[in-house]
C-alpha atoms as a PDB file:
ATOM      1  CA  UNK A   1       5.524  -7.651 -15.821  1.00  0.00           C
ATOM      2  CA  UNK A   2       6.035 -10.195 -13.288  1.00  0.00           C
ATOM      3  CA  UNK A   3       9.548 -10.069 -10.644  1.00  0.00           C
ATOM      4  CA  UNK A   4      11.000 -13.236  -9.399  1.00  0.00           C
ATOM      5  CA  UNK A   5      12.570 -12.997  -6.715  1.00  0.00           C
ATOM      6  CA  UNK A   6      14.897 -14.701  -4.499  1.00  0.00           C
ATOM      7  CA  UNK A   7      17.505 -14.470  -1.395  1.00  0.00           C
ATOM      8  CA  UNK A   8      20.502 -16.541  -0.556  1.00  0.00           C
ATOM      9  CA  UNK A   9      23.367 -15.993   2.596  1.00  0.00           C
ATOM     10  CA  UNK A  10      26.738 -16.880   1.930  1.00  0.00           C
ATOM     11  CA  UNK A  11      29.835 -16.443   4.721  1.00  0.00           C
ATOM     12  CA  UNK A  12      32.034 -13.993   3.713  1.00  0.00           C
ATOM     13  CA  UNK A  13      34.948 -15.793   2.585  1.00  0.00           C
ATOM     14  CA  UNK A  14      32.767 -17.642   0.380  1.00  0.00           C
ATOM     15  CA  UNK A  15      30.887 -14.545  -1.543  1.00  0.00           C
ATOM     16  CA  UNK A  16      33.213 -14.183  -4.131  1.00  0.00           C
ATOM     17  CA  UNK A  17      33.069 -17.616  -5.184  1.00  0.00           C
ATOM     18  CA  UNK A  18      29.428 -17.798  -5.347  1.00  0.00           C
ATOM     19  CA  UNK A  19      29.112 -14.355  -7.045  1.00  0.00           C
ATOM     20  CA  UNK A  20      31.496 -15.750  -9.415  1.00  0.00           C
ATOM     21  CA  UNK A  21      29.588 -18.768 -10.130  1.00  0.00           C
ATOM     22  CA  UNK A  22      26.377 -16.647 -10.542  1.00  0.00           C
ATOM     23  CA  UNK A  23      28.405 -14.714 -13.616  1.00  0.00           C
ATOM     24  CA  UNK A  24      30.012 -17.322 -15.468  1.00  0.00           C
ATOM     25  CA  UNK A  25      27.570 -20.426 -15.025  1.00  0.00           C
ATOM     26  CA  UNK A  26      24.174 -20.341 -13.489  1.00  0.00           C
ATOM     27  CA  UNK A  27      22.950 -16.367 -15.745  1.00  0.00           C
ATOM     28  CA  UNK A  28      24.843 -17.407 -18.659  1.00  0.00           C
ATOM     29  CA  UNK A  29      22.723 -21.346 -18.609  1.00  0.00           C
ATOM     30  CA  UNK A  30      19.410 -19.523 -17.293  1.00  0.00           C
ATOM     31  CA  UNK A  31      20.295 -17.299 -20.823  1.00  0.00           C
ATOM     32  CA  UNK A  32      21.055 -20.023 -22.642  1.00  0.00           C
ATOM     33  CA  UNK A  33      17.142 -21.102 -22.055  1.00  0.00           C
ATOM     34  CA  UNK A  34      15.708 -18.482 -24.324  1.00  0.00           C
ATOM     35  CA  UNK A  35      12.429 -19.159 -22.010  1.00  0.00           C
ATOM     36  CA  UNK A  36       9.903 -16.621 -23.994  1.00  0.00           C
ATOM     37  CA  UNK A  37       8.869 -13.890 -22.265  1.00  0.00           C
ATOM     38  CA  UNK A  38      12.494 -13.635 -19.647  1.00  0.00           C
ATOM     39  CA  UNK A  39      13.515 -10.543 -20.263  1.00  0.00           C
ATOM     40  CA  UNK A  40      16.667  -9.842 -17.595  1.00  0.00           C
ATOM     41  CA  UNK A  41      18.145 -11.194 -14.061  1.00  0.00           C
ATOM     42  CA  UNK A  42      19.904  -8.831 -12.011  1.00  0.00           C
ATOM     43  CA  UNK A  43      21.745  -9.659  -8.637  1.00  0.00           C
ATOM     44  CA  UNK A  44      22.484  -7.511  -5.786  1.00  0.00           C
ATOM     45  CA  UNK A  45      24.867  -7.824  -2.873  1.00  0.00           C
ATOM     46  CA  UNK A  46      25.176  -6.904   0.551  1.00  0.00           C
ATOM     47  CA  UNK A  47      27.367  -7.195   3.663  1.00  0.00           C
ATOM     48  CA  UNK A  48      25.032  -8.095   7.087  1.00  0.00           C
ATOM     49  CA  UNK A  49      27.842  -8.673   9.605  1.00  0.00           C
ATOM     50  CA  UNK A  50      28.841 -12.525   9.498  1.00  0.00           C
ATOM     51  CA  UNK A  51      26.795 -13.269   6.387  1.00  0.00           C
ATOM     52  CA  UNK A  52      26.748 -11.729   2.764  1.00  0.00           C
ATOM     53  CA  UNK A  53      23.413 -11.467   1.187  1.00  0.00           C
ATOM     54  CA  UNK A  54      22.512 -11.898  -2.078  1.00  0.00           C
ATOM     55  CA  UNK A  55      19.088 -11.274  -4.056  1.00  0.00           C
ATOM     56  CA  UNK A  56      18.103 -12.269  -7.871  1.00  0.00           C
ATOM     57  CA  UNK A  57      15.599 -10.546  -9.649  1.00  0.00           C
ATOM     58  CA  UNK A  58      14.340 -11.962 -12.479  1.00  0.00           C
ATOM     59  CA  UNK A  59      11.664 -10.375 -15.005  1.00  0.00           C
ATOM     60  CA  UNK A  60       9.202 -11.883 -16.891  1.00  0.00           C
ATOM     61  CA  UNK A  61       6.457 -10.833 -19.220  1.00  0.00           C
ATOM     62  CA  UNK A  62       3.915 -13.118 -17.847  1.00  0.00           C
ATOM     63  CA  UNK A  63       2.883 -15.330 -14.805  1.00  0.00           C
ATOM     64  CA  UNK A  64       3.204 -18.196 -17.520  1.00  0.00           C
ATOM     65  CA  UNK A  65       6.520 -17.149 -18.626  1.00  0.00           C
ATOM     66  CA  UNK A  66       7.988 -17.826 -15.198  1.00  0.00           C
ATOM     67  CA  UNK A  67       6.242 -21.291 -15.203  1.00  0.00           C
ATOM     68  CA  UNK A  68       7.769 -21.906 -18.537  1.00  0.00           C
ATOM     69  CA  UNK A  69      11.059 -21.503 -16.711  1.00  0.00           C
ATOM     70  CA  UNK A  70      10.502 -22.788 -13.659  1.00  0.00           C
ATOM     71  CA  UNK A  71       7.861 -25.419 -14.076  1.00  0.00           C
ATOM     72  CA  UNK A  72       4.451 -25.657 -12.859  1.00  0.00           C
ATOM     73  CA  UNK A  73       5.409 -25.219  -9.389  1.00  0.00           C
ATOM     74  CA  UNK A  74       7.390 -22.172  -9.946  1.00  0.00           C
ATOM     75  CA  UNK A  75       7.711 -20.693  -6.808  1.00  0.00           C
ATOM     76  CA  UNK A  76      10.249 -23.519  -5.945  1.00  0.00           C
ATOM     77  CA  UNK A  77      13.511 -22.056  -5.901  1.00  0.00           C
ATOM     78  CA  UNK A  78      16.390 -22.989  -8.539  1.00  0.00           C
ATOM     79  CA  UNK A  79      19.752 -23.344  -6.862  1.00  0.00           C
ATOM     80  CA  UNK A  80      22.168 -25.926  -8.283  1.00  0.00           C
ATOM     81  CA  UNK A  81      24.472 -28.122  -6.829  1.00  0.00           C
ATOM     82  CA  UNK A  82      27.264 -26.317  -7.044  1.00  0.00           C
ATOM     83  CA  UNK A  83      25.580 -23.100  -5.221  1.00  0.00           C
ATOM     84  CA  UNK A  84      24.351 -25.011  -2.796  1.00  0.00           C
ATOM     85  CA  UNK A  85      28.388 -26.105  -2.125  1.00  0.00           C
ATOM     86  CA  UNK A  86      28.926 -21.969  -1.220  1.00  0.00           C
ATOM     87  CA  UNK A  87      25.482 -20.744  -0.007  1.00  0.00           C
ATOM     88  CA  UNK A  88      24.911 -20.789   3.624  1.00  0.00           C
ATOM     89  CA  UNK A  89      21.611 -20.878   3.454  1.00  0.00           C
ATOM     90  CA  UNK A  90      18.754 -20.032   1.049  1.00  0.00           C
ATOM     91  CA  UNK A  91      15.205 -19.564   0.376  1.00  0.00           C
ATOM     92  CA  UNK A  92      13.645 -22.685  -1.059  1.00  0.00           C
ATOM     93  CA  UNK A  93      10.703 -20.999  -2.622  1.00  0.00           C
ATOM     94  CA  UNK A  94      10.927 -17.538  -4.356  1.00  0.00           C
ATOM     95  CA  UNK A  95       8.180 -14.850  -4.207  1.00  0.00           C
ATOM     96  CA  UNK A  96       6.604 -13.107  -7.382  1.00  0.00           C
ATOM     97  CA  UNK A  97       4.945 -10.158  -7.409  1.00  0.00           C
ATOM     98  CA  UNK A  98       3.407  -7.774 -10.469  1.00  0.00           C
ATOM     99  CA  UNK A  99       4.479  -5.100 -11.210  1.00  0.00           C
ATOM    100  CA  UNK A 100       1.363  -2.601 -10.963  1.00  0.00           C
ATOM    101  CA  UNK A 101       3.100   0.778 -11.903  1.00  0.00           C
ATOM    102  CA  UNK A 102       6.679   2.192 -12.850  1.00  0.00           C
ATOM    103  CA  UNK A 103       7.952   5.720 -12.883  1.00  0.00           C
ATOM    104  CA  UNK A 104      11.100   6.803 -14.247  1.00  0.00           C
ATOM    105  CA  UNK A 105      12.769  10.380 -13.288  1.00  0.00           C
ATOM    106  CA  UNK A 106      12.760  13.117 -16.014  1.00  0.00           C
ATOM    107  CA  UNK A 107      16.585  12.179 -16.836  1.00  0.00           C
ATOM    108  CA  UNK A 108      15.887   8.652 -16.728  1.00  0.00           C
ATOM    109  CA  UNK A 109      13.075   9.068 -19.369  1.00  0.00           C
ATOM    110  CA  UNK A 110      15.800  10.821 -21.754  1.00  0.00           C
ATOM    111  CA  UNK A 111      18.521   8.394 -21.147  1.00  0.00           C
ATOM    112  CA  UNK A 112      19.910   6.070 -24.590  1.00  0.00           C
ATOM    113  CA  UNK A 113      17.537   3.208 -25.293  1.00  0.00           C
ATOM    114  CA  UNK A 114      19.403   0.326 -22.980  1.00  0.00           C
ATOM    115  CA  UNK A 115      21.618   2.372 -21.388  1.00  0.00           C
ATOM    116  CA  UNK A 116      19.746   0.809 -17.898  1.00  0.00           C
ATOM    117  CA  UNK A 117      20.798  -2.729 -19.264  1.00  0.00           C
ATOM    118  CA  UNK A 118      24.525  -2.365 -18.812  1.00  0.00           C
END
């Protein structure tokens, strides 16, 4: 399993928007892709004084599976236009790294089949 991921800054008064735009365009078109071997994105969100962070991690099956959605040069970052309107600033290239070994606690483990994915 291979993580993509990526950081962009946003002022404050213009999280919401982005985090909006994040919902209802750019994860529903990076969906609508069906690239073979994505399997989720998940985005996180913190305050840091006069900035809001924001981090995207996306998993793939495969090294190639990440080229096959971002191209052959797939560290370069994928921000749109319209992100690029709200983001302060942003990483240009993302970072990937493989996942080598994952534990889940005892009540994880016994948890519904995607009950994680909600």
């Amino acid at each position: 399993m291979i993580l993509r991921i990526w950081h962009g800054w946003t002022l404050p008064e213009n999280a919401d928007t982005y985090e909006a735009l994040l919902k209802t365009e750019i994860f529903p078109a990076i969906l609508a892709k069906q690239v073979r071997g994505f399997r989720r994105i998940e985005l996180l969100r913190r305050p840091l004084g006069d900035e809001v962070e924001f981090v995207t991690i996306m998993s793939f099956d495969s090294i190639e599976a990440v080229k096959a959605f971002a191209g052959e040069d797939h560290e370069a970052a994928y921000v749109p236009a319209k992100a690029r309107q709200v983001l302060a600033r942003f990483d240009a290239r993302s970072q990937h790294y493989e996942i080598r070994e994952r534990r889940a606690a005892a009540d994880e483990a016994a948890s519904p089949a995607g009950a994680d994915e909600a």
